[in-house]
N, C-alpha and C. Protein backbone atom coordinates (compact mmCIF):
# COMPACT_ATOMS: atom_id res chain seq x y z
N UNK A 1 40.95 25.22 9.08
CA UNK A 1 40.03 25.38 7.98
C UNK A 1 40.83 25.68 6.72
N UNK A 2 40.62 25.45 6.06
CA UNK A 2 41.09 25.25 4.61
C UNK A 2 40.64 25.97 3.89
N UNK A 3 41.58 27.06 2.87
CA UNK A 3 41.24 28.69 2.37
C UNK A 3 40.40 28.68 1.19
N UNK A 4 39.29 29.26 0.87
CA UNK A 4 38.53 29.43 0.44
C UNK A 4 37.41 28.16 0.48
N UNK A 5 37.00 27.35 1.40
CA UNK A 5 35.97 26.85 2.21
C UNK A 5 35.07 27.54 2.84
N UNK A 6 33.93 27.35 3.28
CA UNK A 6 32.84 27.58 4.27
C UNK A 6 33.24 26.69 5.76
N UNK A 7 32.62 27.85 6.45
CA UNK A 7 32.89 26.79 7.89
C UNK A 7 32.59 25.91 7.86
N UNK A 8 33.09 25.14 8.82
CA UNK A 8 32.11 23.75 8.93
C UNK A 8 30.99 24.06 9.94
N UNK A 9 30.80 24.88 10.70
CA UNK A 9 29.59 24.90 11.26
C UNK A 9 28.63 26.22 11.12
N UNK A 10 27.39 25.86 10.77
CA UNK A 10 26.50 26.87 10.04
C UNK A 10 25.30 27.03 11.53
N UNK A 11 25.27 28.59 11.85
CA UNK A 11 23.96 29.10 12.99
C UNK A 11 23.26 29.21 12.53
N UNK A 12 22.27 28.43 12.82
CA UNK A 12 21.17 28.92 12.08
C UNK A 12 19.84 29.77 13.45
N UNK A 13 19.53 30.71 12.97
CA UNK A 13 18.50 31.29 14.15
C UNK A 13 17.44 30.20 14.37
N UNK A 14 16.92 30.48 15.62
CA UNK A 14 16.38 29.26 16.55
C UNK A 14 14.64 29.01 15.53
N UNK A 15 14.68 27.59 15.33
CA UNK A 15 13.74 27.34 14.94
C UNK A 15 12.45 26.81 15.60
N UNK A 16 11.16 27.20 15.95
CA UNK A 16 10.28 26.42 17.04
C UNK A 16 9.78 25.64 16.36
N UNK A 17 9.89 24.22 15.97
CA UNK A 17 8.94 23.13 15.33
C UNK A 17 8.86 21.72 15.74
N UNK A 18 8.73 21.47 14.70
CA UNK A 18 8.66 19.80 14.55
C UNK A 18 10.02 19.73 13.92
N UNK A 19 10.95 19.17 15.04
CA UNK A 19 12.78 18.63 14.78
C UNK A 19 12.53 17.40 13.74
N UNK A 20 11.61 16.89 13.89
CA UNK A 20 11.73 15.63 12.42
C UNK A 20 11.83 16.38 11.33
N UNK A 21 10.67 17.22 10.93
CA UNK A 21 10.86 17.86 9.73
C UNK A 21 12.37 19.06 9.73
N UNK A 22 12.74 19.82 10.47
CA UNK A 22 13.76 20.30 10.71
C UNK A 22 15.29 18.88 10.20
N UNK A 23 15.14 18.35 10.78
CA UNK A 23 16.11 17.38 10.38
C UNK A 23 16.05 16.60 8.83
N UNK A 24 15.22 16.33 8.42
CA UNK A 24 14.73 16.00 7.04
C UNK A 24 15.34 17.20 6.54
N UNK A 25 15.00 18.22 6.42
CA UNK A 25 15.29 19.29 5.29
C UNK A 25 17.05 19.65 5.65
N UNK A 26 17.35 19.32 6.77
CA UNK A 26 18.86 19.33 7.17
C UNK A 26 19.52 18.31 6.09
N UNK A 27 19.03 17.00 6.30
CA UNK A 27 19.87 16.24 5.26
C UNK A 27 19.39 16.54 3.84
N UNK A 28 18.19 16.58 3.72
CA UNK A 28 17.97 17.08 2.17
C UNK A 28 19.04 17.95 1.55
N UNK A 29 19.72 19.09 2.46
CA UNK A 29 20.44 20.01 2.15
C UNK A 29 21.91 19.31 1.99
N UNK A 30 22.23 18.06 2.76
CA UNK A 30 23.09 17.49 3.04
C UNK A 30 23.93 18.06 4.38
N UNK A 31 23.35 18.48 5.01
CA UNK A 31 24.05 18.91 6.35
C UNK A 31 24.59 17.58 7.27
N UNK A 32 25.28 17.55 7.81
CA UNK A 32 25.73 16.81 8.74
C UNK A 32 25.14 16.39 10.10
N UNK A 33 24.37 16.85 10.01
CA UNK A 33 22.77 16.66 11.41
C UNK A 33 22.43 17.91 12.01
N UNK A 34 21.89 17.80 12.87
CA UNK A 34 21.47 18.94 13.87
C UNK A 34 21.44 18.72 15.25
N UNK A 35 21.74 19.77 15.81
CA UNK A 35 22.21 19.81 17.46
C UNK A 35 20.60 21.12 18.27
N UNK A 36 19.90 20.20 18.63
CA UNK A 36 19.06 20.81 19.61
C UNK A 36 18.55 20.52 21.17
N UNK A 37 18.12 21.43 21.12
CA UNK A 37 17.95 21.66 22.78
C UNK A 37 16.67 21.35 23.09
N UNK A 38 16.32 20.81 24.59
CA UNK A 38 15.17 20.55 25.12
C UNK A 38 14.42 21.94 25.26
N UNK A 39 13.07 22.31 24.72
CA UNK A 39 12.53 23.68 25.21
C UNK A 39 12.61 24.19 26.66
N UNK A 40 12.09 23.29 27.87
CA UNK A 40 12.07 23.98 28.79
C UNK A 40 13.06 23.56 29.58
N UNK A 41 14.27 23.25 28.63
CA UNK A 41 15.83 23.51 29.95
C UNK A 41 16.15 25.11 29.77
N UNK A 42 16.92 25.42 30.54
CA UNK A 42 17.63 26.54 30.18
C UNK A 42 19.05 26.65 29.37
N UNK A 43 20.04 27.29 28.77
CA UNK A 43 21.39 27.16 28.55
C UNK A 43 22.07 27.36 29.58
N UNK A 44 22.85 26.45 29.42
CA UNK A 44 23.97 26.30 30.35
C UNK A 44 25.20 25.81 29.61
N UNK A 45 26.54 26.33 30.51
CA UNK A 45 27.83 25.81 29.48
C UNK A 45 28.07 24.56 29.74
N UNK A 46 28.95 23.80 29.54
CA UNK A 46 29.64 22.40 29.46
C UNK A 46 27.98 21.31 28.97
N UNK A 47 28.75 20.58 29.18
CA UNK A 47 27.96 18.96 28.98
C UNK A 47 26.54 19.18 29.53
N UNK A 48 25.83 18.47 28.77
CA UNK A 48 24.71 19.26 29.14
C UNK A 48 23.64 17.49 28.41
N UNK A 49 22.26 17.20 29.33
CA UNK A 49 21.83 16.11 28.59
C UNK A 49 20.48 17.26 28.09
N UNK A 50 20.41 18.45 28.20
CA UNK A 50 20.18 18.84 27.53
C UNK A 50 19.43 19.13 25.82
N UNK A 51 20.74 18.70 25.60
CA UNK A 51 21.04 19.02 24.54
C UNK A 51 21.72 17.44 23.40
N UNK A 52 21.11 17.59 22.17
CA UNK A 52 21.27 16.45 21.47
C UNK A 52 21.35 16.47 19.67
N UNK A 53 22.45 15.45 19.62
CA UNK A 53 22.94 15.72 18.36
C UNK A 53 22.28 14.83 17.61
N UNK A 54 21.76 14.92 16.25
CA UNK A 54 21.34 13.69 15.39
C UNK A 54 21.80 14.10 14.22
N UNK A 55 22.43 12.76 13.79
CA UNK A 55 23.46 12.75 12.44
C UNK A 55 22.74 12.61 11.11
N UNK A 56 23.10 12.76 10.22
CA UNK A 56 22.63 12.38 8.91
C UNK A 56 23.20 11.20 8.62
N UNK A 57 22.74 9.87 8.37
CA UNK A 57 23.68 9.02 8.02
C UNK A 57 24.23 8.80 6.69
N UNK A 58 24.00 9.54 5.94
CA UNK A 58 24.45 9.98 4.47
C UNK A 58 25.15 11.54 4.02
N UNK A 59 25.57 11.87 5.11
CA UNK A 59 26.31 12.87 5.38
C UNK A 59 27.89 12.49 4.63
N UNK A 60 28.27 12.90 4.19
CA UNK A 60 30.11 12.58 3.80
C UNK A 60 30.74 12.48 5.13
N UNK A 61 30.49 13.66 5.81
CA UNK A 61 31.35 13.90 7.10
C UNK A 61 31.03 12.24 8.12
N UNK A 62 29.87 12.06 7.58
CA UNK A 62 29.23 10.85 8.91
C UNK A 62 30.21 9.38 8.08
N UNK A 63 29.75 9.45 6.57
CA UNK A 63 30.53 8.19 5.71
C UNK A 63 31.78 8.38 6.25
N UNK A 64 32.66 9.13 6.27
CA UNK A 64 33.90 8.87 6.21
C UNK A 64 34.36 8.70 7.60
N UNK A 65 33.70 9.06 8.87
CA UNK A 65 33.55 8.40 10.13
C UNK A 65 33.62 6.82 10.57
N UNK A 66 32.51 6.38 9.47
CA UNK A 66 32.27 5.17 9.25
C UNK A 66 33.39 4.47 8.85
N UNK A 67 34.00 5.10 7.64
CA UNK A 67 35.46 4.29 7.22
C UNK A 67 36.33 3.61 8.17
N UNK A 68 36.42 4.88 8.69
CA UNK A 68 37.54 3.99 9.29
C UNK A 68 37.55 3.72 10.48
N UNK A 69 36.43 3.57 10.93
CA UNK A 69 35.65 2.39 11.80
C UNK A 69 35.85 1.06 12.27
């Protein structure tokens, strides 16, 4: 991480909703997507189908993925 930066990854306390709108206001903010969980799995460590990531595709972090592609 690079000195005087913000992490790259932000906790946010658990939200119960509608993940569309949750994800909308994620990129609105410009976040890099969001990583959530099925309600009635439990946590568990490693790999998990669980659990699922959705990107912003106008994210910088996601564009520059794309580059060099």
């Amino acid at each position: 991480m690079r000195k005087g930066t913000d992490a790259g990854v932000q906790f946010n306390e658990h939200i119960d909703g509608d993940g569309a709108t949750v994800f909308a206001h994620a990129c609105k903010l410009g976040f890099e997507g969001i990583v959530s969980k099925h309600r009635g799995h439990p946590y568990r460590s490693g790999p998990s189908k669980s659990w699922i990531k959705v990107k912003n595709p106008t994210a910088p972090a996601v564009l520059r993925f794309e580059e060099r592609t």
